[in-house]
Protein backbone atom coordinates (compact mmCIF):
# COMPACT_ATOMS: atom_id res chain seq x y z
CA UNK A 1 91.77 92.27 75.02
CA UNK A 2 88.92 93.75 76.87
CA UNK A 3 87.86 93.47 80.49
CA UNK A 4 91.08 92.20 81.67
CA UNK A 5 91.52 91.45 85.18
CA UNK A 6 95.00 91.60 86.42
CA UNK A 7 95.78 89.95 89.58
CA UNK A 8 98.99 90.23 91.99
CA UNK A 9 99.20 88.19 95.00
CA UNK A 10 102.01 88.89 97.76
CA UNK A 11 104.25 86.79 99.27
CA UNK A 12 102.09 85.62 102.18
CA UNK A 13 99.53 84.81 99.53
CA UNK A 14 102.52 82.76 98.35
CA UNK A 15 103.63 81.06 101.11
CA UNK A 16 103.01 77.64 101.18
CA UNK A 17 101.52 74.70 98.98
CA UNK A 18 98.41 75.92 100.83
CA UNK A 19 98.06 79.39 100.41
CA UNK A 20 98.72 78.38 96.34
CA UNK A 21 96.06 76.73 96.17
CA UNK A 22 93.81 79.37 97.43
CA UNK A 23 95.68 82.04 95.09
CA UNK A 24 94.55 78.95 92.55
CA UNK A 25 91.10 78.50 93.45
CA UNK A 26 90.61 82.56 93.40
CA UNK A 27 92.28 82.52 89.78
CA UNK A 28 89.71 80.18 88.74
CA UNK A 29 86.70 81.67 90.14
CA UNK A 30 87.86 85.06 87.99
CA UNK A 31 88.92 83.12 84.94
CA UNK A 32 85.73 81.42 84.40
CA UNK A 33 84.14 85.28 83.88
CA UNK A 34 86.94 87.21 82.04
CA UNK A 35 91.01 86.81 81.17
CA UNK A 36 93.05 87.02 83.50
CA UNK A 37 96.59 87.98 84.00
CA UNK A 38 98.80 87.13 87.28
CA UNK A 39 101.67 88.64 88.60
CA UNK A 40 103.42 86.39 91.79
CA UNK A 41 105.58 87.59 94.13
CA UNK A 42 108.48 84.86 96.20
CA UNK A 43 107.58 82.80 98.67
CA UNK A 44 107.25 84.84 101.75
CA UNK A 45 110.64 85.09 103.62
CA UNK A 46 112.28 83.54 100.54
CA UNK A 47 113.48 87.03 99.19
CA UNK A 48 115.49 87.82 102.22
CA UNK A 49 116.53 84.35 102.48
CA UNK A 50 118.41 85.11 99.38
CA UNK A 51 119.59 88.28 100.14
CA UNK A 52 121.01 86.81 103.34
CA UNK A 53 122.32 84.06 101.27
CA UNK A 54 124.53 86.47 99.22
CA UNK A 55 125.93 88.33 102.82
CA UNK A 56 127.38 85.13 103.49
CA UNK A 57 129.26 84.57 100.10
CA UNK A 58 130.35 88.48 100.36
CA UNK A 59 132.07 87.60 103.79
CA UNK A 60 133.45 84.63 102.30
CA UNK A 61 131.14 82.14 105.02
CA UNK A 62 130.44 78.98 102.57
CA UNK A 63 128.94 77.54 105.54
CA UNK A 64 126.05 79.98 105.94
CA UNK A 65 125.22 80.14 102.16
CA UNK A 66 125.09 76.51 101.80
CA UNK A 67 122.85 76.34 104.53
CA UNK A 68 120.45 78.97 102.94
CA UNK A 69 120.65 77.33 99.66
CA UNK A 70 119.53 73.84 101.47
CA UNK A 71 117.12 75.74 103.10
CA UNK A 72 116.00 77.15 99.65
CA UNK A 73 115.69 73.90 98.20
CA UNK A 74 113.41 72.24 100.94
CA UNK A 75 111.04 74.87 101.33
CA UNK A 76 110.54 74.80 97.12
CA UNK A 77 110.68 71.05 97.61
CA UNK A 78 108.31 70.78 99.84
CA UNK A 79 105.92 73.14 98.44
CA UNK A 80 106.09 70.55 94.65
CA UNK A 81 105.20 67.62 96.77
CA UNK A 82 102.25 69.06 98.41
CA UNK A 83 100.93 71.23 95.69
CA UNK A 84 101.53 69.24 92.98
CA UNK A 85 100.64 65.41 91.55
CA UNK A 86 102.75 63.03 91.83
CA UNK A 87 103.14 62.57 87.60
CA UNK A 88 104.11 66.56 87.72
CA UNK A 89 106.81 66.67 90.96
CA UNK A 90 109.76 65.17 88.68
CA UNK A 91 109.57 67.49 85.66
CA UNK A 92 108.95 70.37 88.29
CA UNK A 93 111.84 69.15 90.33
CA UNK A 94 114.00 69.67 87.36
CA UNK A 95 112.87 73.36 86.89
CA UNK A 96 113.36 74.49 90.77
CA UNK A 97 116.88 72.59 90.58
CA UNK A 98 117.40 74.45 87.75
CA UNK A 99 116.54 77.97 88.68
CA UNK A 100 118.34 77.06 92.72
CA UNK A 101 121.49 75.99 90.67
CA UNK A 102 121.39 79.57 88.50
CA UNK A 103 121.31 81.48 92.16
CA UNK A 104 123.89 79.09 92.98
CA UNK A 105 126.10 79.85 90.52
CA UNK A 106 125.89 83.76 91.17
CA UNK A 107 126.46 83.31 94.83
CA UNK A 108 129.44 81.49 94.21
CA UNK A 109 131.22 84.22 91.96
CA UNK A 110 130.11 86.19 95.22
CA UNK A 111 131.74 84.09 97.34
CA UNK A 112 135.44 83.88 94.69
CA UNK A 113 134.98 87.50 94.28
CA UNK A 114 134.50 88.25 97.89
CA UNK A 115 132.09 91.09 96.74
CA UNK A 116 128.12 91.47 96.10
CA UNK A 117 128.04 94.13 92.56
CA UNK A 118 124.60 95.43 92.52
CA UNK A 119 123.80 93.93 89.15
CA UNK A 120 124.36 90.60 89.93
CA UNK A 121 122.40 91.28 93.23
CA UNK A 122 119.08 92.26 90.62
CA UNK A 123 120.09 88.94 88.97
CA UNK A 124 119.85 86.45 91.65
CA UNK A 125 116.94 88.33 93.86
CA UNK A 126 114.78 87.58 90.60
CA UNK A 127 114.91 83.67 91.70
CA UNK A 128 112.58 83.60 93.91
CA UNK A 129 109.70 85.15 92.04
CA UNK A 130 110.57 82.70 88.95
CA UNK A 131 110.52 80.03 91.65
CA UNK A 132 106.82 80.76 92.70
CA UNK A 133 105.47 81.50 89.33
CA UNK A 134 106.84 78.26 88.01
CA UNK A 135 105.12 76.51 90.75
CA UNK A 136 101.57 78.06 90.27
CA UNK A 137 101.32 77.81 86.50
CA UNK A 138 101.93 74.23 86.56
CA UNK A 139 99.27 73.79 89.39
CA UNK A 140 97.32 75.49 87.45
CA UNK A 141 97.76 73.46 84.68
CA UNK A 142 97.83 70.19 86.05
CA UNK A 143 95.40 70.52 88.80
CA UNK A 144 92.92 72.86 88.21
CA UNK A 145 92.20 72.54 85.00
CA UNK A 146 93.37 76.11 83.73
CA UNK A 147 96.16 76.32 80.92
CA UNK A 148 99.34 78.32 82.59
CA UNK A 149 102.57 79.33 81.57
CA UNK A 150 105.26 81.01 83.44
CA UNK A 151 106.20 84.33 82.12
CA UNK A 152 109.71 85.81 83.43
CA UNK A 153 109.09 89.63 84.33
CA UNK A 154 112.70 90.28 82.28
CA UNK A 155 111.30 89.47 79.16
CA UNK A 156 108.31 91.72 79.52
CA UNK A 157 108.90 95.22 81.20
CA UNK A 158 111.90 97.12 80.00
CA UNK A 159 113.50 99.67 82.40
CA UNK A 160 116.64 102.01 82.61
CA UNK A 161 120.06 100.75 84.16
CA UNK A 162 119.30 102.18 87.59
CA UNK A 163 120.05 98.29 89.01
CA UNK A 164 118.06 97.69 92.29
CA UNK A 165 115.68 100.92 92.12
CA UNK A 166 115.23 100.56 88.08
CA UNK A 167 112.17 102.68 86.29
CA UNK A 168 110.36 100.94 83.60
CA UNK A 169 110.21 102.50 79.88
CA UNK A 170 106.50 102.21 79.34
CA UNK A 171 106.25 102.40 75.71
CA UNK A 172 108.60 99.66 75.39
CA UNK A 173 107.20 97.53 77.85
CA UNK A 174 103.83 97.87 76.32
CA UNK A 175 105.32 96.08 72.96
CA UNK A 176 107.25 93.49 74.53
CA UNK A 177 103.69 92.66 76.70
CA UNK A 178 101.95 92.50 73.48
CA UNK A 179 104.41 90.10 72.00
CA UNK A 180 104.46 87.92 74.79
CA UNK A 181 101.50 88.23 77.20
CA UNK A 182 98.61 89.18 74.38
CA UNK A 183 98.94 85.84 72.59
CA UNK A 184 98.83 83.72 75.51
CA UNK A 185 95.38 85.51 76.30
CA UNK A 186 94.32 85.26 73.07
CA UNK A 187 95.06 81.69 73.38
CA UNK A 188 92.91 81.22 76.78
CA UNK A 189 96.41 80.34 78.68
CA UNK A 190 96.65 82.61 81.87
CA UNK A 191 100.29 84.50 81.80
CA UNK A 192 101.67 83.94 85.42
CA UNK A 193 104.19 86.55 85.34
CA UNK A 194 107.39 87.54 88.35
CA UNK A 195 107.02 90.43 89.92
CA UNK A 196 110.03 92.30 90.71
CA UNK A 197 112.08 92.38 87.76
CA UNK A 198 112.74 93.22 84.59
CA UNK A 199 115.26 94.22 82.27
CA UNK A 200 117.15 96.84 80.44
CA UNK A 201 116.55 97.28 76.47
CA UNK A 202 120.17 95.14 76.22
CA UNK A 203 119.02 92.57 78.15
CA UNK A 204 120.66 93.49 81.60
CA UNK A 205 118.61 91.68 84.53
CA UNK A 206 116.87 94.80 86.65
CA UNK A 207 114.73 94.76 90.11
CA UNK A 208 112.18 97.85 90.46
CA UNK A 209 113.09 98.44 94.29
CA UNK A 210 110.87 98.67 97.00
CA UNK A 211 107.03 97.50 96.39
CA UNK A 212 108.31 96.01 93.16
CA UNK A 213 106.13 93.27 92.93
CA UNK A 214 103.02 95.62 93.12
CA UNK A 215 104.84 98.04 90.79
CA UNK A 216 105.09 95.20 88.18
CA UNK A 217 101.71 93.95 88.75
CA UNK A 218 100.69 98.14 87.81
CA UNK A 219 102.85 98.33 85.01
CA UNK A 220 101.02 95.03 83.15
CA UNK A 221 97.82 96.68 84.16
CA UNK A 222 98.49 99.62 82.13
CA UNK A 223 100.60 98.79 79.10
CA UNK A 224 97.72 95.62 78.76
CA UNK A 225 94.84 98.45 79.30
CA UNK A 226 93.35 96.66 82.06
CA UNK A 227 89.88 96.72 82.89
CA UNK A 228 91.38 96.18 86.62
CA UNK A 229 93.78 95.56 89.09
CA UNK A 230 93.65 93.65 91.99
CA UNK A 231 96.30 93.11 94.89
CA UNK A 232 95.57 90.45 97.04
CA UNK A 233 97.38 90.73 100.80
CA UNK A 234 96.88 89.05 104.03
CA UNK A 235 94.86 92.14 105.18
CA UNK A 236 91.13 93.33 104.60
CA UNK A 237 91.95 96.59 103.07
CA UNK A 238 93.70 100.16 103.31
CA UNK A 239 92.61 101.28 107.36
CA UNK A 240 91.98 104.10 108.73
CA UNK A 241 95.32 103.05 111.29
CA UNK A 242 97.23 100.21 111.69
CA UNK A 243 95.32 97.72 113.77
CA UNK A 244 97.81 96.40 115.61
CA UNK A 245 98.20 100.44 117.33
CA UNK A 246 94.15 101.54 117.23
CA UNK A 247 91.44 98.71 118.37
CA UNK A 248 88.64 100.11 116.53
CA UNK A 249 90.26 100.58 113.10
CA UNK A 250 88.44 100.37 110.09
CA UNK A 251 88.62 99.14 106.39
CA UNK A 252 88.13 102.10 104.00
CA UNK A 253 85.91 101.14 101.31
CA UNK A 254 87.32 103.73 98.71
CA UNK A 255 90.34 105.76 98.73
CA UNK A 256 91.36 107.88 95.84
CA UNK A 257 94.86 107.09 93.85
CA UNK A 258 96.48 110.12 95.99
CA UNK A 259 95.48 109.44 99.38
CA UNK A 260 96.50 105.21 98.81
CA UNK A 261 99.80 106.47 97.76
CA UNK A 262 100.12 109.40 100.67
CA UNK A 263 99.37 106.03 102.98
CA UNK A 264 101.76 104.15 101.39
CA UNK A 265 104.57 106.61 101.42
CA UNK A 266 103.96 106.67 105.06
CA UNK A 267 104.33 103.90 106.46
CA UNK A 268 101.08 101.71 105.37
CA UNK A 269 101.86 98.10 104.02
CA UNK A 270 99.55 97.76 101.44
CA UNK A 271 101.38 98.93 98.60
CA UNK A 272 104.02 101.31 97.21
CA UNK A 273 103.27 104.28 96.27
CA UNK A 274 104.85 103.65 92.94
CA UNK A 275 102.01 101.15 92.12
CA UNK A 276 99.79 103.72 91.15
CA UNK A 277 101.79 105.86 88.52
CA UNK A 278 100.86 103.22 85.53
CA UNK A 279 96.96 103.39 86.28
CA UNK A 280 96.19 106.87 87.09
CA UNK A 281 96.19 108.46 83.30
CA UNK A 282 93.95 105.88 81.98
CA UNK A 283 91.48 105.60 85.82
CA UNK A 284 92.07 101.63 86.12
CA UNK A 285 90.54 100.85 89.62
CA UNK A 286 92.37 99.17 92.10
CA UNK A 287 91.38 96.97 95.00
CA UNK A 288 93.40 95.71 98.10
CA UNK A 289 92.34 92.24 98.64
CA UNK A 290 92.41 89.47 101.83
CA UNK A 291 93.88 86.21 100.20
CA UNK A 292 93.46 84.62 103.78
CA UNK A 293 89.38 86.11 104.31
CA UNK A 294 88.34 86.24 100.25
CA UNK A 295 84.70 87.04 101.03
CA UNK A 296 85.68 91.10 102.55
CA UNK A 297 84.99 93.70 99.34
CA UNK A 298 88.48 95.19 100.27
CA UNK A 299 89.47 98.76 99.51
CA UNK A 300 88.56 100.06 96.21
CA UNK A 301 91.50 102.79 94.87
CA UNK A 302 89.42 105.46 92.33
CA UNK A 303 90.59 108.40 90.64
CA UNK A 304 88.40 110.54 93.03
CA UNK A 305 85.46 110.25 95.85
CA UNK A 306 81.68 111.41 95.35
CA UNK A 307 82.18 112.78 98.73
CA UNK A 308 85.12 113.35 100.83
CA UNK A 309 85.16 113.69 104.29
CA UNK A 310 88.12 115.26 106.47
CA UNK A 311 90.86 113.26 107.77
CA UNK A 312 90.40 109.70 106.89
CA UNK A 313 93.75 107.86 107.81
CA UNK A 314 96.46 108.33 109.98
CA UNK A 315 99.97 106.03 109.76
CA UNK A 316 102.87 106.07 111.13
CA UNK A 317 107.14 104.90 110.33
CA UNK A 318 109.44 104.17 113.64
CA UNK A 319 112.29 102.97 112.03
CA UNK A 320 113.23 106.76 110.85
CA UNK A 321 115.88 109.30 111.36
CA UNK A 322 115.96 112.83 111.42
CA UNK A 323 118.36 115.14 109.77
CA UNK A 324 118.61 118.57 110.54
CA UNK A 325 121.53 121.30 108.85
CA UNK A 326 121.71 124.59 109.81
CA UNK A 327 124.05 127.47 107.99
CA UNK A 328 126.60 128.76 110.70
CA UNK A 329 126.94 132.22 109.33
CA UNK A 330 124.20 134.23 106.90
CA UNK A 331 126.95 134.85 104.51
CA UNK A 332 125.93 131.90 102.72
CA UNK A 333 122.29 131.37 101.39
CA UNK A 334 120.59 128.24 103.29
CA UNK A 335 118.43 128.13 99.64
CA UNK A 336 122.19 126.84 97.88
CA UNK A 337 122.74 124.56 101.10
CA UNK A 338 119.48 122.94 100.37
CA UNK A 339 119.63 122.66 96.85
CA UNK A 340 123.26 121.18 97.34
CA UNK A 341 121.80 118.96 100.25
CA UNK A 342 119.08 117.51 98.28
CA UNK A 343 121.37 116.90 95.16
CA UNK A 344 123.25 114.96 97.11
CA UNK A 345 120.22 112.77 98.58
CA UNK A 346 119.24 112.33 95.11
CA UNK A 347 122.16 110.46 93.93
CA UNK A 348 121.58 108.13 97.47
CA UNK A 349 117.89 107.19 95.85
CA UNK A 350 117.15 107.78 99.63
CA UNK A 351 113.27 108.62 100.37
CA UNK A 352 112.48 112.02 101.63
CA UNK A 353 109.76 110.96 104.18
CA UNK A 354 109.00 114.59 104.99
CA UNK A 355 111.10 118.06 104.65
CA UNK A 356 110.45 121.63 107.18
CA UNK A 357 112.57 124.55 106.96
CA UNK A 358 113.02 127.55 109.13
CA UNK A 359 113.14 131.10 106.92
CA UNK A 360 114.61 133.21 109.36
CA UNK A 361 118.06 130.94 110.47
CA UNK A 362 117.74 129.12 106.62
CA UNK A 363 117.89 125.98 108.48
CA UNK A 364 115.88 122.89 107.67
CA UNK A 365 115.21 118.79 108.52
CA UNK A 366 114.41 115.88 106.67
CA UNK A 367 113.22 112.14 107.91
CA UNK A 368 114.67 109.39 106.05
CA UNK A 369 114.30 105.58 106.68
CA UNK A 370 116.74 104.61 109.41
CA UNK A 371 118.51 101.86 107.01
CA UNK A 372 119.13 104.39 104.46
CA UNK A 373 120.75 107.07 107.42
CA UNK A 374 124.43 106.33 106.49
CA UNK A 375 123.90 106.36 102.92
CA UNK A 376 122.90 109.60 103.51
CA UNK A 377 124.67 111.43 106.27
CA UNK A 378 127.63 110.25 103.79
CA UNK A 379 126.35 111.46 100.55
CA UNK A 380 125.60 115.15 102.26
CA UNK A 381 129.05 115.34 103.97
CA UNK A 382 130.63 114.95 100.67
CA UNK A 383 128.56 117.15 99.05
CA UNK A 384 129.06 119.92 101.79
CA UNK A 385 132.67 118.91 103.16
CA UNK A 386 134.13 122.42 102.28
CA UNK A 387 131.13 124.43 104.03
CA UNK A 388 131.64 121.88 107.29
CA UNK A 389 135.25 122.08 106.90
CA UNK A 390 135.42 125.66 107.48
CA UNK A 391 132.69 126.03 109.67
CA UNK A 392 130.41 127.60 107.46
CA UNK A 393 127.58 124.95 108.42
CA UNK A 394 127.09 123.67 111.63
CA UNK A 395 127.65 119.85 112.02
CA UNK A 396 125.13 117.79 110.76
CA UNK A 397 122.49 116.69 113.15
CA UNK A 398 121.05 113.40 113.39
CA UNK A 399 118.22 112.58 115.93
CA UNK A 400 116.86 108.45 115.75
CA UNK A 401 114.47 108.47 118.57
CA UNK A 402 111.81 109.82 116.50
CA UNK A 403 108.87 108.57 114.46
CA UNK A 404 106.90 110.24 111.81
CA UNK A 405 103.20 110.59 111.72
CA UNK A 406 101.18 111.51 108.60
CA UNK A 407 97.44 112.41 108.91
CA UNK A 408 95.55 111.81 105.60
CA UNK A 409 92.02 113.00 103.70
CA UNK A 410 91.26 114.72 100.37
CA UNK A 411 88.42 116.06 102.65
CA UNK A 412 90.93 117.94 104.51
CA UNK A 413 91.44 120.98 101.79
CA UNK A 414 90.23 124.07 103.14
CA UNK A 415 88.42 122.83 106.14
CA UNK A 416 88.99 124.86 109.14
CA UNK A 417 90.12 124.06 112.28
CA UNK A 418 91.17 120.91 111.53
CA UNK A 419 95.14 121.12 112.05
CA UNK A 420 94.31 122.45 115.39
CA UNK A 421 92.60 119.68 116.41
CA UNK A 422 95.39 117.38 115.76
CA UNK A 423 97.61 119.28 117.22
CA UNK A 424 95.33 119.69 120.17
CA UNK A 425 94.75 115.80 120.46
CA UNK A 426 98.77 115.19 120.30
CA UNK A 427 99.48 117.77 123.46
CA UNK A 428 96.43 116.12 125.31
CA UNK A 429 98.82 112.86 125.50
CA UNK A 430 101.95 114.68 126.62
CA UNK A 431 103.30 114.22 123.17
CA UNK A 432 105.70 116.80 122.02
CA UNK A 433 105.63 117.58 118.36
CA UNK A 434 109.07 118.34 116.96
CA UNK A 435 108.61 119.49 113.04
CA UNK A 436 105.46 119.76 111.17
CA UNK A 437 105.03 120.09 107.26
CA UNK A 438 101.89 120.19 105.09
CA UNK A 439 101.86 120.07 101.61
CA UNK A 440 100.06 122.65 99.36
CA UNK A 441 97.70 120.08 98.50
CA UNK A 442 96.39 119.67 101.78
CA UNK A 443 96.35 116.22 101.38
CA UNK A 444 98.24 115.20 104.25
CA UNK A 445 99.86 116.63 107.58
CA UNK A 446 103.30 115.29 108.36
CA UNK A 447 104.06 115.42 111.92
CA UNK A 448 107.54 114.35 113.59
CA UNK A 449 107.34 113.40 117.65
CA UNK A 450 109.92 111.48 119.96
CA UNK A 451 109.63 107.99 119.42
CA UNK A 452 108.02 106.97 122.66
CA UNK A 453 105.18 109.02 122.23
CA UNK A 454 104.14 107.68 118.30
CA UNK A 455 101.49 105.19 119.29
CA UNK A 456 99.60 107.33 121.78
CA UNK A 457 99.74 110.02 119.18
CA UNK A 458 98.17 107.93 116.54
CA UNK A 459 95.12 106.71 119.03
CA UNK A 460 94.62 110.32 120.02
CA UNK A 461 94.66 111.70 116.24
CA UNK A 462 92.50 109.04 115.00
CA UNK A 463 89.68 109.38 118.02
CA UNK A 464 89.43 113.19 117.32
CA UNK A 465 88.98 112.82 113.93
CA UNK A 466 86.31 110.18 114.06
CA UNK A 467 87.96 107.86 111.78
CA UNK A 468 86.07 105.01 112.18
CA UNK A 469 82.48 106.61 111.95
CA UNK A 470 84.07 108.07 108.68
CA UNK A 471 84.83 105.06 107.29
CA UNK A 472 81.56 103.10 107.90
C-alpha cells in the first residue's frame, strides 16, 4: 500500500458527538486523496473515569462504581444520539451496552475480589478506546459516506507480558497488521483502530503505558510503511514553551525526531517520546496537528534540520521529586551504589527524568515523577537495606519542592557560551539552580530549581535565547 496516511486523534479530538464529526470530516478530506488508516484514542476524561471506576470496586464502594458506570453509559449514549441517525442508534446501542457490560463484568470480580491485578486493569482500560472507535467507524459509515470498520488494537500489535507498560514485538505486529489492516485498505474500507492496547502472542490483553495511544498510532505507521503520520491534538504544534507560562510562544515548524522526543520526555504534551522509535529507521515524517483550528500547518517531526539554530525549546515538569544518596564512608564504591540504585529503579519502570553525580563524595540525584516517588524510594530501600542498615549510606533524601527544566536545540552542539547564558538568565530572576546535567549529545540541558522559581526561570531562559525569533 503506498502513500499511506496514518492518522491518530487524541482524546479531546474525541470528545463529544461534535468533535467526531470534525475528526470525520478531516478523515474524509484525506481519504478522498490517498488511504487512510486511523488510530482513536477514549473519549476525553473517559480513561480515568474507568480507572476511578475500578478504585471503587478495589475498596469494595458499589456505590461509586455504579455511579461511574451510569456515568459511562450516558456520556456514550449521548454521544450515539447526536452523532449518529436515528436507523443506526439501536444496533450501536447494542455494541456500547455490550462493550459497558464487558468493563462491568471485570469491575465486579474487582469488587468480589476486593483487589485490582494489573492484567485485568490492561483489560478493562482498553474499553474506552473500543468505545470511541466503534462510534466513529459507524459514523463514518453511515453518515459520511466512507466504508469503516472498527479494528481492536489486541488483535493487531503484539507485545511482551510487561502488563500496563507492555513493548510491542514489531515483526509480529507487522504480520498480524497485514492480515487484518492490509485487506481492509485494499478493500477501500478505512481501519479505525484503539489506541492503547494490544496483546501478548497468547492472547493476554496488554496497554503500552504512558502516550500509548500515540505509541500505537507509531507502531501502525511503521509495520504498514507509512508514507506519514499525523497526530491531531487540541494544540497548534510543538512550542518553543508552554503558552500558558511564556506570552509570546511560538509554533515550531520543524523539529527533528530527537529534539520532539527530548520535549516530550520533559514535560511537553504533545506526545511520548516512545512515539517516535517505530518511524525513525525508515524517516516517516510526523506532524502535530490542531483538531479544534485544522487550517495551522502544525509541527512537522524530520529525521534532521537544513539548518539548526541554538536553543529552540525550553519545558518544564512540577509534579517531580528529587532523590539524592550519598555513600557514608569511601569504603564502599558510590559506582556499585549506583549501579545497585538504578537496578532497583529499573524493576519500578519509574522514569529517570534527569541523573547528576558528584565524583569526589560518589554521591548522586535523580528526578522522578512525583506519583511514581514511593514506588521508588521503596524499590531502592530494598535494594540497599543492608548498606542503610549499617550506616554505610546516608538516609535517602527526598526533596518535592522542586521542578525540572530542560532547555532544547540540535543547534546547541558545540556553540559557545551558550550554557552560560542560561545560567546567567536563571540567577538574573533570583532563581537558584540546584543540579544541572547535560548529555553528551548536547541536545538538551537539564536544570533542577526550587519549585517556586520554575516559571520565572522558563520566561527568562526562553527571552535570552530568542526563541520566538528562532522559530519564525
Amino acid at each position: 500500500m503506498t502513500d499511506l496516511l496514518v492518522m491518530k486523534f487524541g482524546g479531546t479530538s474525541m470528545g463529544s458527538a461534535e468533535r467526531m464529526k470534525v475528526a470525520a470530516q478531516i478523515i474524509s478530506e484525506a481519504r478522498a486523496q490517498r488511504p487512510v488508516a486511523i488510530v482513536v484514542s477514549a473519549m476525553s476524561k473517559i480513561t480515568d473515569l474507568l480507572l476511578d471506576t475500578m478504585r471503587h470496586a478495589e475498596g469494595g464502594d458499589r456505590s461509586g462504581m455504579d455511579q461511574n458506570l451510569d456515568t459511562l453509559r450516558k456520556r456514550h449514549e449521548d454521544a450515539c444520539r447526536e452523532l449518529l441517525p436515528e436507523a443506526a442508534q439501536p444496533a450501536m446501542r447494542v455494541r456500547l451496552e455490550a462493550l459497558i457490560a464487558e468493563f462491568q463484568r471485570i469491575a465486579e470480580g474487582m469488587l468480589l475480589l476486593g483487589d485490582r491485578p494489573i492484567r485485568s486493569v490492561d483489560e478493562a482500560v482498553a474499553i474506552g478506546e473500543r468505545l470511541s472507535s466503534q462510534l466513529v467507524a459507524v459514523y463514518l459509515d453511515s453518515t459520511a459516506g466512507i466504508r469503516a470498520e472498527a479494528v481492536n488494537g489486541a488483535e493487531v500489535i503484539v507485545t511482551d507480558s510487561v502488563f500496563g507498560n507492555a513493548t510491542p514485538l514489531l515483526e509480529l505486529t507487522r504480520v498480524k497488521a497485514q492480515a487484518i489492516v492490509s485487506p481492509l485498505l485494499t478493500q477501500g474500507i478505512v481501519p479505525v483502530m484503539t489506541g492503547f492496547n494490544g496483546a501478548t502472542q497468547d492472547g493476554r490483553p496488554t496497554t503500552l503505558g504512558r502516550g500509548g495511544s500515540d505509541f500505537s498510532a507509531s507502531i501502525l505507521a511503521g509495520v504498514m510503511d507509512a508514507a506519514e503520520l499525523w497526530i491531531w491534538t487540541d494544540v497548534d504544534g510543538i512550542m518553543t514553551a508552554d503558552p500558558r507560562l511564556v506570552k509570546d510562544a511560538a509554533v515550531l515548524h520543524e523539529v527533528t525526531y530527537a529534539e520532539a522526543a527530548e520535549l516530550a520526555y520533559n514535560g511537553a504534551k504533545v506526545l511520548h517520546p516512545r512515539t517516535l522509535a517505530p518511524l525513525v529507521e525508515k524517516k516517516i515524517p510526523v506532524y502535530s496537528k490542531n483538531s479544534f483550528n485544522t487550517g495551522a500547518p502544525g509541527t512537522k517531526i524530520v529525521p534532521q534540520l537544513k539548518t539548526a539554530g541554538g536553543a529552540r525549546a525550553v519545558t518544564s515538569m512540577a509534579n517531580v521529586a528529587m532523590v539524592s544518596i550519598e555513600p557514608a564512608t569511601a569504603t564502599i564504591p558510590g559506582t556499585r551504589i549506583m549501579a545497585r540504585a538504578l537496578d532497583a529503579l529499573a524493576l519500578t519502570n519509574a522514569e529517570v527524568l534527569t541523573f547528576s553525580s558528584s565524583s569526589y563524595r560518589q554521591s548522586f540525584c535523580f528526578l522522578v515523577r512525583r506519583e511514581e516517588l514511593t514506588a521508588v524510594l521503596q524499590a531502592i530501600e530494598e535494594a540497599l537495606s543492608l548498606e542503610l542498615a549499617h550506616g554505610y549510606v546516608k538516609p535517602i533524601e527526598v526533596e518535592e519542592n522542586v521542578g525540572l527544566i530542560a532547555v532544547v536545540g540540535e543547534g546547541m552542539r558545540g556553540v559557545p557560551g551558550l550554557a552560560g547564558r542560561i545560567f546567567t538568565a536563571v540567577s538574573r530572576e533570583q532563581v537558584n539552580i540546584i543540579a544541572i546535567a547535560q548529555g553528551s549529545s548536547e541536545l538538551t540541558i537539564n536544570l533542577v530549581v526550587r519549585r517556586e522559581g520554575l516559571e520565572k526561570a522558563v520566561r527568562a531562559i526562553h527571552e535570552e535565547c530568542r526563541m520566538s525569533e528562532l522559530a519564525s
